[in-house]
C-alpha atoms as a PDB file:
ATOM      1  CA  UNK A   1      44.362 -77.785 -61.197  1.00  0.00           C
ATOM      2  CA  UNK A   2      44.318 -75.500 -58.080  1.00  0.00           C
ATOM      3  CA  UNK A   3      40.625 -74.993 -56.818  1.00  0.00           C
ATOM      4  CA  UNK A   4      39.991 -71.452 -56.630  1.00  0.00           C
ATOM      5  CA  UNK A   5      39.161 -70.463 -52.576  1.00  0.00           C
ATOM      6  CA  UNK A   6      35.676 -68.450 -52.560  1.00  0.00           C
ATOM      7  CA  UNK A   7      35.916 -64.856 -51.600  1.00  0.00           C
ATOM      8  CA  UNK A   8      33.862 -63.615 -48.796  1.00  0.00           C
ATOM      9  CA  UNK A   9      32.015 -60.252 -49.217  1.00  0.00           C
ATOM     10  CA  UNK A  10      30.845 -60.054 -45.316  1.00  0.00           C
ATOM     11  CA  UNK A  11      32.692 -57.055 -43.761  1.00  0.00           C
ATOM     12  CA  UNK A  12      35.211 -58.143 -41.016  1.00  0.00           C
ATOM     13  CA  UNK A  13      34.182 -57.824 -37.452  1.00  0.00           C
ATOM     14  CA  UNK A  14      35.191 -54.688 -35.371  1.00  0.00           C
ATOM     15  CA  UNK A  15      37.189 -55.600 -32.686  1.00  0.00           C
ATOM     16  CA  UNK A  16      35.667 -54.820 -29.280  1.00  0.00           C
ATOM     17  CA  UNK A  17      35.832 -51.356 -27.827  1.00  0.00           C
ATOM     18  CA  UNK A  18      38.766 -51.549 -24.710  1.00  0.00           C
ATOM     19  CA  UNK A  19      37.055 -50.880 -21.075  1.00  0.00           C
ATOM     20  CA  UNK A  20      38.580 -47.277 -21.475  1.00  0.00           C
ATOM     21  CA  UNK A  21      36.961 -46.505 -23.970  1.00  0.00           C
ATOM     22  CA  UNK A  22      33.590 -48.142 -23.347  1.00  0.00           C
ATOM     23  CA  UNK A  23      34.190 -45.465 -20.000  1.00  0.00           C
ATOM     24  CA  UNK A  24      34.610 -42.558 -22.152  1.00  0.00           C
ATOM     25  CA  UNK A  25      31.478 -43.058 -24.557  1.00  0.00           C
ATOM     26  CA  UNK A  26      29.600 -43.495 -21.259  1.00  0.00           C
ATOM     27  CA  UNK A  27      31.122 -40.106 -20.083  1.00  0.00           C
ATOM     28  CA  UNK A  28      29.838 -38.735 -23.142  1.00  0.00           C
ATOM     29  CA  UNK A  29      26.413 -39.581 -23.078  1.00  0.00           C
ATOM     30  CA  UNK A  30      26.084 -38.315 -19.509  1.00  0.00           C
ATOM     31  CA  UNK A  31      27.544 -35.025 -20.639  1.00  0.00           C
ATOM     32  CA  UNK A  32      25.132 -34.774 -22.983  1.00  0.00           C
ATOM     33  CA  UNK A  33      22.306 -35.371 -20.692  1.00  0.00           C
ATOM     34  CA  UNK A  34      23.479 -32.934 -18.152  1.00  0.00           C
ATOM     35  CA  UNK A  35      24.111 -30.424 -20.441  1.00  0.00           C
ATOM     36  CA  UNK A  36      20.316 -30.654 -21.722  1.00  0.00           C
ATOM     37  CA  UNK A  37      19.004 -30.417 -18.466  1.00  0.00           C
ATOM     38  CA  UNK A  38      21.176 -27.816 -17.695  1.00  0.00           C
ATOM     39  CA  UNK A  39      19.768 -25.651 -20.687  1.00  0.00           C
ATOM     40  CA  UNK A  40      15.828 -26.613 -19.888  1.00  0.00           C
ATOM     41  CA  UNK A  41      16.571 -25.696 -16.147  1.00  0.00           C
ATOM     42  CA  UNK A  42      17.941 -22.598 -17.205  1.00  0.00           C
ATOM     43  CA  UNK A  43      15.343 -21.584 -19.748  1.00  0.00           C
ATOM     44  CA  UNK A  44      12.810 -23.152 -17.403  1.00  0.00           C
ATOM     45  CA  UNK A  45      14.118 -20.350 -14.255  1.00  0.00           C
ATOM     46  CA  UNK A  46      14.042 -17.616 -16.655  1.00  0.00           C
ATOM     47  CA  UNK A  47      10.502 -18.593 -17.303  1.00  0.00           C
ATOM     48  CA  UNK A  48       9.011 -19.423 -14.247  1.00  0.00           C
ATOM     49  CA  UNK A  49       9.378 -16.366 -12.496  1.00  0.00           C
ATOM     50  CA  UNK A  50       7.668 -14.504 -15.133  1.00  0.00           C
ATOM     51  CA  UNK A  51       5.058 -17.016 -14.586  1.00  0.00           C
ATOM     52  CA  UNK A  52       4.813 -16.486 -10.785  1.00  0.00           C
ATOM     53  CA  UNK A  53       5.081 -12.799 -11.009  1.00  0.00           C
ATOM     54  CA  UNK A  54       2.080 -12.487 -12.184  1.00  0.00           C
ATOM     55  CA  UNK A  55       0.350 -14.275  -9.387  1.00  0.00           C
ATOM     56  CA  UNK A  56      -1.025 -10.727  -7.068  1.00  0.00           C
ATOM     57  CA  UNK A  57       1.012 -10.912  -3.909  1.00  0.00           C
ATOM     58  CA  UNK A  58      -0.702  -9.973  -0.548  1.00  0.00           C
ATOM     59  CA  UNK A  59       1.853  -7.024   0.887  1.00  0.00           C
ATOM     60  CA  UNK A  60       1.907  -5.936   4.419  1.00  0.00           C
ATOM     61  CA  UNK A  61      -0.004  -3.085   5.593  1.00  0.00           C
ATOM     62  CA  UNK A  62       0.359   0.352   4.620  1.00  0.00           C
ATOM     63  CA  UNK A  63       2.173  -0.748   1.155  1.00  0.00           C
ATOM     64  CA  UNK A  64       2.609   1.257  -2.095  1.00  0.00           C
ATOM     65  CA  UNK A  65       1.072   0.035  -4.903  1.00  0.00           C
ATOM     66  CA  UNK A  66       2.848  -2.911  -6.392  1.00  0.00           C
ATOM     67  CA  UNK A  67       5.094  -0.988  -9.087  1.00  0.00           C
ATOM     68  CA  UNK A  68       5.972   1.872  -6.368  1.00  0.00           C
ATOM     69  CA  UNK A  69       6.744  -0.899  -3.813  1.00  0.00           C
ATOM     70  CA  UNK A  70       8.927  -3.114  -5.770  1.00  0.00           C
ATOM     71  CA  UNK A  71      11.037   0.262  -6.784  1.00  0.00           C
ATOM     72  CA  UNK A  72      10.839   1.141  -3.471  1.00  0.00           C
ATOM     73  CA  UNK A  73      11.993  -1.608  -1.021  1.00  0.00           C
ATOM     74  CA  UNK A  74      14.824  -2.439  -0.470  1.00  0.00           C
ATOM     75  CA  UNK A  75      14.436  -6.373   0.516  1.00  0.00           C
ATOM     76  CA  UNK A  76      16.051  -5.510   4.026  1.00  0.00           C
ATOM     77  CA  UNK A  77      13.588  -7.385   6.159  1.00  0.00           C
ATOM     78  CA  UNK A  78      12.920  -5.386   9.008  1.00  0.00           C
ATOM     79  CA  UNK A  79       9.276  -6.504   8.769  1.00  0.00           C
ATOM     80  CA  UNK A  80      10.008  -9.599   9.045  1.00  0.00           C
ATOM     81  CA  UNK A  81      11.806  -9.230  12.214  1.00  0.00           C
ATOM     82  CA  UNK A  82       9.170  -6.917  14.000  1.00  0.00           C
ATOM     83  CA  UNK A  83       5.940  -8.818  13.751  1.00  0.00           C
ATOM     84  CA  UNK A  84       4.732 -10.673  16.304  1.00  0.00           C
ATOM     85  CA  UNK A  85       2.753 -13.295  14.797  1.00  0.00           C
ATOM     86  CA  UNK A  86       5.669 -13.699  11.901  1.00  0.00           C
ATOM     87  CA  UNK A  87       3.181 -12.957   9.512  1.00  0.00           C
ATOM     88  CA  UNK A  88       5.671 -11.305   7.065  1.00  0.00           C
ATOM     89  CA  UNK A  89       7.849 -13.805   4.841  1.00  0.00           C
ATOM     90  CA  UNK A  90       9.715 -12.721   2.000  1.00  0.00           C
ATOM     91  CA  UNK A  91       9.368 -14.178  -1.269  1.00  0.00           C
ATOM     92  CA  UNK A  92      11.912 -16.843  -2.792  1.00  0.00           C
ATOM     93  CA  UNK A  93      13.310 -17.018  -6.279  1.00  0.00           C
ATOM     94  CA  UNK A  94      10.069 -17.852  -8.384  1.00  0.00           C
ATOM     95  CA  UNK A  95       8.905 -14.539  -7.854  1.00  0.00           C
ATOM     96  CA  UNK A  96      11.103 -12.809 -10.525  1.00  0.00           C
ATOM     97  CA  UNK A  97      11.729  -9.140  -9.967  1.00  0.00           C
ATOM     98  CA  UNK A  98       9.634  -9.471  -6.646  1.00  0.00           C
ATOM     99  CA  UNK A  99      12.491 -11.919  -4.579  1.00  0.00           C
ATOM    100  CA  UNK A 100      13.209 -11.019  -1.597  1.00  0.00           C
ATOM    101  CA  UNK A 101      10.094  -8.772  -1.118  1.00  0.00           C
ATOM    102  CA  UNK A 102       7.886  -9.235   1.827  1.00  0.00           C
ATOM    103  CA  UNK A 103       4.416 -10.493   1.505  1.00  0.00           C
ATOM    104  CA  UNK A 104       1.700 -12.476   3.507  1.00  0.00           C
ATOM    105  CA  UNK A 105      -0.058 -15.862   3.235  1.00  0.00           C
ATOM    106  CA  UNK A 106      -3.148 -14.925   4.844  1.00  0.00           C
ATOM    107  CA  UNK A 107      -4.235 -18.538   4.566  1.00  0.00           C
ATOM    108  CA  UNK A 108      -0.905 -19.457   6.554  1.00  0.00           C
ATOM    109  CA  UNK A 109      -0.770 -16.769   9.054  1.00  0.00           C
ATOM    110  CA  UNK A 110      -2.937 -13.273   8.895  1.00  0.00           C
ATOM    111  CA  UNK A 111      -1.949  -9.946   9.917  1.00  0.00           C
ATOM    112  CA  UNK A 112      -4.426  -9.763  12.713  1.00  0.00           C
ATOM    113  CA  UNK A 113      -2.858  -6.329  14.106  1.00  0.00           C
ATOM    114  CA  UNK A 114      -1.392  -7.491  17.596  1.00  0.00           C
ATOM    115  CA  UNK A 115       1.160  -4.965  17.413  1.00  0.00           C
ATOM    116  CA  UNK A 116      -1.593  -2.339  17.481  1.00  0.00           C
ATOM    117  CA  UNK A 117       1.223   0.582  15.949  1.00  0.00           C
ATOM    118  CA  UNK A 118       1.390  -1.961  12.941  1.00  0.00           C
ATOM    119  CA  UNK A 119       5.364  -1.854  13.814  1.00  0.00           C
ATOM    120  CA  UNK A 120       5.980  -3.076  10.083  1.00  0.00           C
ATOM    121  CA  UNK A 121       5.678   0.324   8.942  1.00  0.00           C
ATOM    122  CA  UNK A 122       7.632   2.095  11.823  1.00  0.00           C
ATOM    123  CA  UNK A 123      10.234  -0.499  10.941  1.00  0.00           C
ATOM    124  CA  UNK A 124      10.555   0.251   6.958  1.00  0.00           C
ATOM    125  CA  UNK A 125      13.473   2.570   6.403  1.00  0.00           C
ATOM    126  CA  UNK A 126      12.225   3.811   3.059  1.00  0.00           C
ATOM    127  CA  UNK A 127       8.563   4.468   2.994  1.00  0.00           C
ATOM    128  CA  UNK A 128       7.159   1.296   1.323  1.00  0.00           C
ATOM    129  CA  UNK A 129       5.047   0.453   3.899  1.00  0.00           C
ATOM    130  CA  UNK A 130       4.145   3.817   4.945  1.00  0.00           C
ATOM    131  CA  UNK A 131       1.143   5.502   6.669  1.00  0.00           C
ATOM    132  CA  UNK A 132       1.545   8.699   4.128  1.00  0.00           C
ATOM    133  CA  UNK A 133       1.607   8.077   0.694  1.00  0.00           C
ATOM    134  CA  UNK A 134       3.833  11.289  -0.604  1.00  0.00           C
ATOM    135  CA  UNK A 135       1.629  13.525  -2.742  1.00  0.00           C
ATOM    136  CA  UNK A 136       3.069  12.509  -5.938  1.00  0.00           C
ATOM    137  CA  UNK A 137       2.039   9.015  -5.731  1.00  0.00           C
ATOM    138  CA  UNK A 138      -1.332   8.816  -6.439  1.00  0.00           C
ATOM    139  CA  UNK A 139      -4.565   6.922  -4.665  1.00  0.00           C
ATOM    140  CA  UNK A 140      -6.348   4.812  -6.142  1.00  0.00           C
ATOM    141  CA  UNK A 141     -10.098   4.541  -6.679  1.00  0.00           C
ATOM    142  CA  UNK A 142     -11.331   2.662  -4.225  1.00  0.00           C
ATOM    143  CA  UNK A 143      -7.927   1.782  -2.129  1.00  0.00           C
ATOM    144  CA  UNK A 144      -8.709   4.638   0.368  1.00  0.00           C
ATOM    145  CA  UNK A 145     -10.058   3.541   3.572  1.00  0.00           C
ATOM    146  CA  UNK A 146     -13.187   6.019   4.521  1.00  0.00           C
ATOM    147  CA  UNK A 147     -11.931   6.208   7.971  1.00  0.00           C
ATOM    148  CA  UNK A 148      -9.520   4.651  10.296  1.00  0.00           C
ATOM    149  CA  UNK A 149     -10.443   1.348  10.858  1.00  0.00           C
ATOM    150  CA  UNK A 150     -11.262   1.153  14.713  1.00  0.00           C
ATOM    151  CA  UNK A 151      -9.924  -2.372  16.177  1.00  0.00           C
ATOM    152  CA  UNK A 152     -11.845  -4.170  18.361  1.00  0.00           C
ATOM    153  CA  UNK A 153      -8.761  -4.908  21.189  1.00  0.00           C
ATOM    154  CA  UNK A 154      -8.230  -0.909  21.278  1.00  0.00           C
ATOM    155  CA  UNK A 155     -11.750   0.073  20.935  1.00  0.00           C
ATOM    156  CA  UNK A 156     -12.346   1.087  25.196  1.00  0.00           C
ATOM    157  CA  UNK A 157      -9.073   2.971  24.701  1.00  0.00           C
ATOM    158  CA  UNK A 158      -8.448   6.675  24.085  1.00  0.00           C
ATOM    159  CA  UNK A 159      -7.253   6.055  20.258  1.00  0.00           C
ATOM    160  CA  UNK A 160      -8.767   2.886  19.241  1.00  0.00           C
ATOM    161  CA  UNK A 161      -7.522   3.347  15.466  1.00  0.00           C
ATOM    162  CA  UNK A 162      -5.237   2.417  13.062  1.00  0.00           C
ATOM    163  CA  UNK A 163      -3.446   4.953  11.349  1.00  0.00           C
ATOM    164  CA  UNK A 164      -3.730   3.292   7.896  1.00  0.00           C
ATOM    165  CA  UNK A 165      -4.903   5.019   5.112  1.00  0.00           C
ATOM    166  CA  UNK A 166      -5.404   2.257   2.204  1.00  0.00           C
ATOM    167  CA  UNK A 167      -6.410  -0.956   2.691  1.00  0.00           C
ATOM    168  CA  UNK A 168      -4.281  -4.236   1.005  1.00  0.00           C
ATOM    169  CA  UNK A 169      -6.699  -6.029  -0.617  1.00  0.00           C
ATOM    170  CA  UNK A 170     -10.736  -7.227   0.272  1.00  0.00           C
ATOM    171  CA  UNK A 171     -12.257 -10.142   1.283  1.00  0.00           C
ATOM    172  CA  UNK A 172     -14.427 -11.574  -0.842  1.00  0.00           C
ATOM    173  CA  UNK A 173     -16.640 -14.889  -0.593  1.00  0.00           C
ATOM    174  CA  UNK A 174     -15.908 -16.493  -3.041  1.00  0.00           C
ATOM    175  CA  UNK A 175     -17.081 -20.412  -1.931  1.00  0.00           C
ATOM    176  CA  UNK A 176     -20.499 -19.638  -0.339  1.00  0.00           C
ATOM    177  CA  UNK A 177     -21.942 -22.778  -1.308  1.00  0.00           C
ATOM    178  CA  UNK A 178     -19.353 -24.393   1.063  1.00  0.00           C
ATOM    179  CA  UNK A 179     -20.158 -21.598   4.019  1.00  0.00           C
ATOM    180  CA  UNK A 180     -21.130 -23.042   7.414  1.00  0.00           C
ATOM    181  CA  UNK A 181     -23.007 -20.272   8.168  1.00  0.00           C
ATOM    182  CA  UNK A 182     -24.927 -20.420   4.844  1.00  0.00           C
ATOM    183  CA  UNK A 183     -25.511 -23.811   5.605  1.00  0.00           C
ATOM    184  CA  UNK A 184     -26.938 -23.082   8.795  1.00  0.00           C
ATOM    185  CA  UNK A 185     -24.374 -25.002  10.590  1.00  0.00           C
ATOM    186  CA  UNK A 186     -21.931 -24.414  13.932  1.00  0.00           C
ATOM    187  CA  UNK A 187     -18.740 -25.729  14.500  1.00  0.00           C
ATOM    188  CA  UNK A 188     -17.113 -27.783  17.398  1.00  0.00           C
ATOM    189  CA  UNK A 189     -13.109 -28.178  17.749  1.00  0.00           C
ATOM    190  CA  UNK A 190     -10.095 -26.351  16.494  1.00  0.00           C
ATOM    191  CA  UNK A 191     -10.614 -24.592  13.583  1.00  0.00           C
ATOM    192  CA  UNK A 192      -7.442 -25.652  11.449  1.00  0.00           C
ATOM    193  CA  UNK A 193      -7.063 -28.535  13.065  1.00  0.00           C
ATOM    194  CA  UNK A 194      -4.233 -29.607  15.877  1.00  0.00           C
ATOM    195  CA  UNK A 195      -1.515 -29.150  13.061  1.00  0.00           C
ATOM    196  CA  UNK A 196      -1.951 -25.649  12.262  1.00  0.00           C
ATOM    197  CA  UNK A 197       0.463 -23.614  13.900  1.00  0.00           C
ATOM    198  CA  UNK A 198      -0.889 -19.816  13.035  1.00  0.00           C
ATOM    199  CA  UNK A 199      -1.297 -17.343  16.009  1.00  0.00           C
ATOM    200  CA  UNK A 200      -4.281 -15.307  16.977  1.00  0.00           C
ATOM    201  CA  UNK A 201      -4.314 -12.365  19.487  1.00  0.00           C
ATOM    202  CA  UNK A 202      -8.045 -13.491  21.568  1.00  0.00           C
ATOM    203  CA  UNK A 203      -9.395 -10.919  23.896  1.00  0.00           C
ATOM    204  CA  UNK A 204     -10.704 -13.449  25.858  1.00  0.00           C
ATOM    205  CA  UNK A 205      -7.050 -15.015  26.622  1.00  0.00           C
ATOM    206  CA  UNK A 206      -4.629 -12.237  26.141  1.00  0.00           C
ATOM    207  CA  UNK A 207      -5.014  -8.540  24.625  1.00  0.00           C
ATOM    208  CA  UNK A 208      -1.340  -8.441  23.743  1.00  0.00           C
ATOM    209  CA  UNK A 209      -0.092 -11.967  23.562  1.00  0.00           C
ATOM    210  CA  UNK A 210      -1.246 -13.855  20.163  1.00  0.00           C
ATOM    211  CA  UNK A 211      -1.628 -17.765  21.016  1.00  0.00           C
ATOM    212  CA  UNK A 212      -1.485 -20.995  19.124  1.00  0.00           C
ATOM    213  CA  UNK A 213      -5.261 -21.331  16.775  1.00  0.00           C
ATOM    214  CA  UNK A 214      -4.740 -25.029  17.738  1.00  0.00           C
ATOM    215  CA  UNK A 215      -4.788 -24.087  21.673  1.00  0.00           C
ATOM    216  CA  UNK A 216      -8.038 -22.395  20.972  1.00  0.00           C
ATOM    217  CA  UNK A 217     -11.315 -24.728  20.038  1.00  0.00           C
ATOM    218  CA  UNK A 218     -14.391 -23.375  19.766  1.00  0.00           C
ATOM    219  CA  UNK A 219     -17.714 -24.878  20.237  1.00  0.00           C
ATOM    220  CA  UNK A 220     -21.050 -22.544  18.454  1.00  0.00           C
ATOM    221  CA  UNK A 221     -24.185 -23.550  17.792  1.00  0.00           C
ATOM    222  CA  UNK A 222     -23.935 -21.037  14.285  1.00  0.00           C
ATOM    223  CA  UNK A 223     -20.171 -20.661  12.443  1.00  0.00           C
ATOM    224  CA  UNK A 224     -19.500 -17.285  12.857  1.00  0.00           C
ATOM    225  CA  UNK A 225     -15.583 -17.438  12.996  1.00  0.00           C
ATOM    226  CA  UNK A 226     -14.734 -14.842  10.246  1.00  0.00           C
ATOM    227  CA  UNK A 227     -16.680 -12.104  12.004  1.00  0.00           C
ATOM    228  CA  UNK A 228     -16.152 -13.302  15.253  1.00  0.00           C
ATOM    229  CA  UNK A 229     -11.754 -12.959  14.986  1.00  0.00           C
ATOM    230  CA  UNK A 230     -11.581 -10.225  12.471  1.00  0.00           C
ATOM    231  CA  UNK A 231      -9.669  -7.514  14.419  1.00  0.00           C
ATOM    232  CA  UNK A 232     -11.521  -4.566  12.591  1.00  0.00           C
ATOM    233  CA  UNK A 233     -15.305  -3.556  13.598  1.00  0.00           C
ATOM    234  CA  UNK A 234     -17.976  -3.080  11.305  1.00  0.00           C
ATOM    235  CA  UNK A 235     -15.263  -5.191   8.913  1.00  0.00           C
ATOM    236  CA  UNK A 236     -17.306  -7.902   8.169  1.00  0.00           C
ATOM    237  CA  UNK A 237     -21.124  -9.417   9.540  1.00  0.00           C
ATOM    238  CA  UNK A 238     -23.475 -12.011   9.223  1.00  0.00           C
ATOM    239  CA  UNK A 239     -26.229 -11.167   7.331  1.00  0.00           C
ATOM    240  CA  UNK A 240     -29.634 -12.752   6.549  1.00  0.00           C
ATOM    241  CA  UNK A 241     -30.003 -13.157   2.573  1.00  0.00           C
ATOM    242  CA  UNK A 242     -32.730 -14.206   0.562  1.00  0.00           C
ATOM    243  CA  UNK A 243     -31.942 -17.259  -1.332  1.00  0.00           C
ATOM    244  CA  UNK A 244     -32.608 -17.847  -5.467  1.00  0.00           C
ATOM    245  CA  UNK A 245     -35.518 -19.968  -4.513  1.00  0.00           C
ATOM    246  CA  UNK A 246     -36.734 -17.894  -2.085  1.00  0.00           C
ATOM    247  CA  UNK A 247     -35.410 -19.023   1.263  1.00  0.00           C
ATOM    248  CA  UNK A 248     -33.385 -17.258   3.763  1.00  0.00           C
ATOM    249  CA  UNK A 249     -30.141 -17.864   4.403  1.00  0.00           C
ATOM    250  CA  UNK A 250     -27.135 -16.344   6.730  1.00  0.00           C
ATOM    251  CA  UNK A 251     -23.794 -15.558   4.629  1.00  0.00           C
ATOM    252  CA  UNK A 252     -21.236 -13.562   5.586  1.00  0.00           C
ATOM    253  CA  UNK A 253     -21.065  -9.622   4.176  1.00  0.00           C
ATOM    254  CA  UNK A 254     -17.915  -7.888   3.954  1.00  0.00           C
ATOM    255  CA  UNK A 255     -18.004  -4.273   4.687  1.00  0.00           C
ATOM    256  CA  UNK A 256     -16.210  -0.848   3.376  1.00  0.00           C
ATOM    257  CA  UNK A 257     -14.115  -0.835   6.874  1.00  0.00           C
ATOM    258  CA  UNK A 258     -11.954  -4.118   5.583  1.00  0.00           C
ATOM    259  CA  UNK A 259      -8.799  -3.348   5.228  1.00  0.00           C
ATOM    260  CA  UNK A 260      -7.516  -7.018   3.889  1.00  0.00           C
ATOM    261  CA  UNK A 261      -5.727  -8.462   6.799  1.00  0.00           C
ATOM    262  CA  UNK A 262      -6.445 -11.940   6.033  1.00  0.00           C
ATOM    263  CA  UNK A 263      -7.602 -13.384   9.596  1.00  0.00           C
ATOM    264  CA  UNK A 264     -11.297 -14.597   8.105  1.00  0.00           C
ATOM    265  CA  UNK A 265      -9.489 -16.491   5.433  1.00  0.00           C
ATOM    266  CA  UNK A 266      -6.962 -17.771   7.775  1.00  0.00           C
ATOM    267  CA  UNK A 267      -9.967 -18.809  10.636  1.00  0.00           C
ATOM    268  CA  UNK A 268     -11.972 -20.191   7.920  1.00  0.00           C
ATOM    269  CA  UNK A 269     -12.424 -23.928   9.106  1.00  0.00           C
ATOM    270  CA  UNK A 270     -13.752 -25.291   5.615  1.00  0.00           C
ATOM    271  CA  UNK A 271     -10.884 -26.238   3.323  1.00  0.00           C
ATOM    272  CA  UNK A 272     -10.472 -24.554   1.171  1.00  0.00           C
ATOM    273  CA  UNK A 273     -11.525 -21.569   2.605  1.00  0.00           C
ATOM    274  CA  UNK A 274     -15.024 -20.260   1.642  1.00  0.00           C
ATOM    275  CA  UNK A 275     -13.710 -16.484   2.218  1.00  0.00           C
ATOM    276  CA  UNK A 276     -10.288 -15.293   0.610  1.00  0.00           C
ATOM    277  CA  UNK A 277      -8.618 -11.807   0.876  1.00  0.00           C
ATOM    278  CA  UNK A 278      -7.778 -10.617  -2.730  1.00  0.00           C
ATOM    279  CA  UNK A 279      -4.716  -8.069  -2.727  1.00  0.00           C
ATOM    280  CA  UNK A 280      -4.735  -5.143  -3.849  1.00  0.00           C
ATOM    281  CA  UNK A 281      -8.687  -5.544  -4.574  1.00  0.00           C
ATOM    282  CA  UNK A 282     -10.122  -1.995  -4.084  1.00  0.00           C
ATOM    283  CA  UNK A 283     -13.844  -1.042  -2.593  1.00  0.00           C
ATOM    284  CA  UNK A 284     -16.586  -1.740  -4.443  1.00  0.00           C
ATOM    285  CA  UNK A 285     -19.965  -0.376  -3.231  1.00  0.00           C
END
């Protein structure tokens, strides 16, 4: 009698997959990884611009207001080209609707008027930036400037003003507790430090050339830079302030003449700055 062989129930071993195809499964998985960060980089650009958007961009002077001066310009950057201290930059892709549009990083580099004629505006070929705001388009509260402001390089000449009618935006101080002058203290050195490459126009160096911050240190007994650079009079002032518990103080006071240039926040030597321009802020009495 034949002795029945055992039957195995184990399922037979798959042969091994061939380098070829090992490749292509590889292949696939990669695919599929591209192709879902493809989508989430997609969805994520759509997104992030709406996010951005929102942020209030700092326009050059004489600006419509935001909705009139996105319909309005036309992204051709001749501001850029014309100012002198390359204050102007135009914004990059996360800025949605608003690419290409020129605005300013006061904390970078500040409009601090060396062109005197505020060539931006003669530049424009639509009326964005424009020293008349057509009738239609209407002011608002608080964006008017009460008079021209008067700058402090032209002031000795026959027309020491501006022509601007609106101001972009206000400074406000919005880290006092941080203020050297609050704190009673001066300053010594370079007041962004040897790395900084903004310009300034200085009366004391040059009326019409704008130099280097870095190539200009300063050395007071009280900080006093904000009022001391900003290119507008009666913009801003140092002030003494009674404090909560009943001490005085000095702080810096902006004033109904600012017109939202930038230059305190960009001469501000504490980091982060203690004073900021807010655009399209309006006066507040």
């Amino acid at each position: 009698m034949s002795e029945d062989k055992p039957t195995s129930s184990a399922t037979p071993a798959k042969p091994p997959l061939s380098k070829d195809r090992r490749q292509q499964a590889r292949r696939r998985i990669l695919r599929t990884i591209l192709l879902t960060g493809g989508v989430v980089g997609a969805a994520a650009s759509g997104f992030l611009p709406l996010v951005y958007a929102q942020k209030p961009r700092l326009r050059p002077p004489g600006a419509l207001d935001e909705k009139d001066f996105l319909a309005s310009c036309i992204k051709c950057g001749q501001c850029v080209q014309v100012c002198p201290v390359q204050a102007i930059k135009l914004a990059d892709l996360i800025d949605g609707i608003g690419v290409g549009t020129p605005h300013i990083d006061a904390r970078a580099q500040a409009c601090d008027f060396s062109c005197d004629a505020v060539q931006c505006i003669l530049a424009c070929p639509t009326g964005s930036l424009t020293y008349h705001k057509p009738e239609f388009l209407k002011v608002r509260d608080g964006a008017s400037l009460a008079a021209a402001p008067i700058l402090k390089a032209k002031e000795k000449d026959p027309e020491p003003t501006l022509n601007l009618k609106e101001r972009i935006g206000v400074a406000r101080l919005v880290r006092p507790e941080s203020c050297l002058a609050a704190k009673g203290k001066g300053f010594k050195g370079q007041a962004r430090g040897a790395d900084f490459d903004g310009h300034l126009r200085y009366m004391d160096v040059d009326r019409w050339k704008p130099i280097p911050v870095a190539d200009h240190p300063y050395d007071i007994a009280e900080c006093d830079l904000c009022v001391r650079e900003c290119p507008v009079k009666n913009a801003i002032s140092i002030e003494t302030v009674f404090a909560p518990d009943g001490s005085k103080r000095k702080t810096p006071v902006v004033h109904e003449p600012c017109v939202g240039c930038g230059v305190c926040e960009m001469i501000c030597p504490v980091e982060p700055a203690c004073i900021v321009v807010e655009p399209r802020e309006v006066w507040k009495a």
